[in-house]
Protein backbone atom coordinates (compact mmCIF):
# COMPACT_ATOMS: atom_id res chain seq x y z
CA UNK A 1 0.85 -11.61 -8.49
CA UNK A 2 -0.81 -9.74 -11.09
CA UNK A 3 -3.10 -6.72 -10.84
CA UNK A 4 -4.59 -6.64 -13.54
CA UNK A 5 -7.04 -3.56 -12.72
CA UNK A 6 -6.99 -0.42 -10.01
CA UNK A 7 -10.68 0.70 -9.49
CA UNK A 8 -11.06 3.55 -7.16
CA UNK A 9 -14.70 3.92 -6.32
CA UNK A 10 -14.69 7.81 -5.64
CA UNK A 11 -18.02 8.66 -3.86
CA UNK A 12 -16.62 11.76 -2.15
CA UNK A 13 -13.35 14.20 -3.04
CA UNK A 14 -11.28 12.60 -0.21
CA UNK A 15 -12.51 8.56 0.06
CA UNK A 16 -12.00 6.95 2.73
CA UNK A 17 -12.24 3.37 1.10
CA UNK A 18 -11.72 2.36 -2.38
CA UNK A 19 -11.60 -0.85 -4.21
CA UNK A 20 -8.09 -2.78 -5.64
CA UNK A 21 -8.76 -5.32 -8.36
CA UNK A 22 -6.49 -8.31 -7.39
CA UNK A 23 -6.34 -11.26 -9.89
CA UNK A 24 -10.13 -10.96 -10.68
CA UNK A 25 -11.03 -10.75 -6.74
CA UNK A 26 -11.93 -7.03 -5.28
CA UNK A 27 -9.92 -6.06 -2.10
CA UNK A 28 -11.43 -3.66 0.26
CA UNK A 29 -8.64 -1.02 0.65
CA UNK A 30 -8.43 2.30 2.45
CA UNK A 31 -7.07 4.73 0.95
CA UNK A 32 -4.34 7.01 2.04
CA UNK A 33 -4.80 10.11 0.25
CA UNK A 34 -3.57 13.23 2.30
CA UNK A 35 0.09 13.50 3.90
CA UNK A 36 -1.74 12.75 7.47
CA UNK A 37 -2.79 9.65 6.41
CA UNK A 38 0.23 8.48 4.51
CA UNK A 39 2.55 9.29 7.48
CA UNK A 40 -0.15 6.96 9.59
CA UNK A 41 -0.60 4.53 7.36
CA UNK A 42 -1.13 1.15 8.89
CA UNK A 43 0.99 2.21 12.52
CA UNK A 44 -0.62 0.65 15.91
CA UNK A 45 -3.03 -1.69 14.03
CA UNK A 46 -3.03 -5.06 15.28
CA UNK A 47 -3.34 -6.51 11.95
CA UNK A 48 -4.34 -6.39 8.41
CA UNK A 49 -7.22 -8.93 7.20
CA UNK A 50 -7.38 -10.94 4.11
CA UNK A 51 -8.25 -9.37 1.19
CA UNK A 52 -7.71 -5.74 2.75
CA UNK A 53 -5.04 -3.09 2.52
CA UNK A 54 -4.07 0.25 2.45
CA UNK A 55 -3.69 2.20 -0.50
CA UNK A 56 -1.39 5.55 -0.78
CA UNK A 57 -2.18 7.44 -3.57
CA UNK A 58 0.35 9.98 -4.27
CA UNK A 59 -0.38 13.27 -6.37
CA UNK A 60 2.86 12.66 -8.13
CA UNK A 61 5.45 10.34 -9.52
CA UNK A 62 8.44 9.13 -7.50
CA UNK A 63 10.81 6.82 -5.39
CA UNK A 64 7.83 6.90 -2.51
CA UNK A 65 9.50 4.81 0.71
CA UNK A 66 7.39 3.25 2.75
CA UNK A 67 8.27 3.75 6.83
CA UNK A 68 7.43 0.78 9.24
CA UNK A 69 7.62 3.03 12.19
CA UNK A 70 5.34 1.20 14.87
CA UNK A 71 4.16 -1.35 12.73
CA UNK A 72 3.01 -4.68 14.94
CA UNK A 73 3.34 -6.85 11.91
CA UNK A 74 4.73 -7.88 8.69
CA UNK A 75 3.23 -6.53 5.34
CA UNK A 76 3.90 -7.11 1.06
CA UNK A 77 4.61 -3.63 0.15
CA UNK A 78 3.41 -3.36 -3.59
CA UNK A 79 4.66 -0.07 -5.43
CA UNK A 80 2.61 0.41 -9.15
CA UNK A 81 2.87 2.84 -11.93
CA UNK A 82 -0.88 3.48 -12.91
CA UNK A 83 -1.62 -0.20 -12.60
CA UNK A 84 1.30 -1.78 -13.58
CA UNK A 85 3.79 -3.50 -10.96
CA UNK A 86 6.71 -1.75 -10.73
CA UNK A 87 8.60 -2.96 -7.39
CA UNK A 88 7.92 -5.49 -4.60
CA UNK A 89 9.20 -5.40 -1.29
CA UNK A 90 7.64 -8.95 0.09
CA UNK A 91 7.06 -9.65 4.07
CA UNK A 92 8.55 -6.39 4.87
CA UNK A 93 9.08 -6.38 8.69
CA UNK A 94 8.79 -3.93 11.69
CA UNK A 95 11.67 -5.65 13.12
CA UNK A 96 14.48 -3.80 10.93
CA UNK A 97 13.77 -1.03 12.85
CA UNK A 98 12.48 2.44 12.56
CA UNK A 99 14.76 4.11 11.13
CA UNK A 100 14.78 1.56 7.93
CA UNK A 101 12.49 2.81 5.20
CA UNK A 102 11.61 0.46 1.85
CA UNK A 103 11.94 1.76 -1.56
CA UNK A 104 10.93 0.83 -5.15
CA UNK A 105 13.53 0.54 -8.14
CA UNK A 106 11.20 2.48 -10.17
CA UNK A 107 8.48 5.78 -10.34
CA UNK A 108 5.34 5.08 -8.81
CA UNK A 109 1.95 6.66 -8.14
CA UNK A 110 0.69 4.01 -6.17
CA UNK A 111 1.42 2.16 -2.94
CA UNK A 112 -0.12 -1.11 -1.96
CA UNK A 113 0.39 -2.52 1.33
CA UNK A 114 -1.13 -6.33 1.92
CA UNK A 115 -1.04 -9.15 3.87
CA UNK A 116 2.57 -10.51 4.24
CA UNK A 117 3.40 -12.98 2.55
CA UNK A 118 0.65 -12.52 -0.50
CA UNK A 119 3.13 -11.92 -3.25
């Protein structure tokens, strides 16, 4: 997989929604902005539709992990460093637990979670 572009349409301060340039095909994403949303992220939902996702935008650089806890299904968990792939955790599943939490190798500023098995 290659991302070749990140394209935030900002409309207000705190979007809602943004945009994720995916090998030259947009992906609705919403974006997870504030520390309420991040800890939410995609918990309860029943799924996650193609060509939709949930960004995290984090205010700085870091080893960001990613916490399944009551996730219904599996997910590609995409970590990027303005743009550029730096990790990939693929079909990352709910069933490891709660306590389990996914981490890049690398820095990021970015986290993009996806339909399982798109990577």
């Amino acid at each position: 997989m290659v991302i070749s572009a990140i394209a935030l349409k900002f409309i207000e301060k705190s979007p809602k929604y943004g945009t994720v340039l995916i090998n030259d095909k947009e992906w609705r994403v919403e974006v997870a902005n504030t520390m309420v949303k991040r800890i939410q992220g995609l918990s309860e939902r029943e799924e996650l539709k193609e060509i939709s996702g949930m960004l995290f935008d984090f205010p700085k650089f870091g080893l960001h992990g990613i916490w399944m806890k009551e996730m219904l299904f599996p997910i590609d968990i995409v970590w990027l460093n303005n743009g550029k792939i730096v990790d990939i955790a693929p079909n990352a599943s709910p069933d490891l637990g709660t306590s389990f939490i996914f981490y890049p190798r690398e820095d990021a500023n970015y986290v993009l979670e996806v339909p399982a098995n798109f990577t």
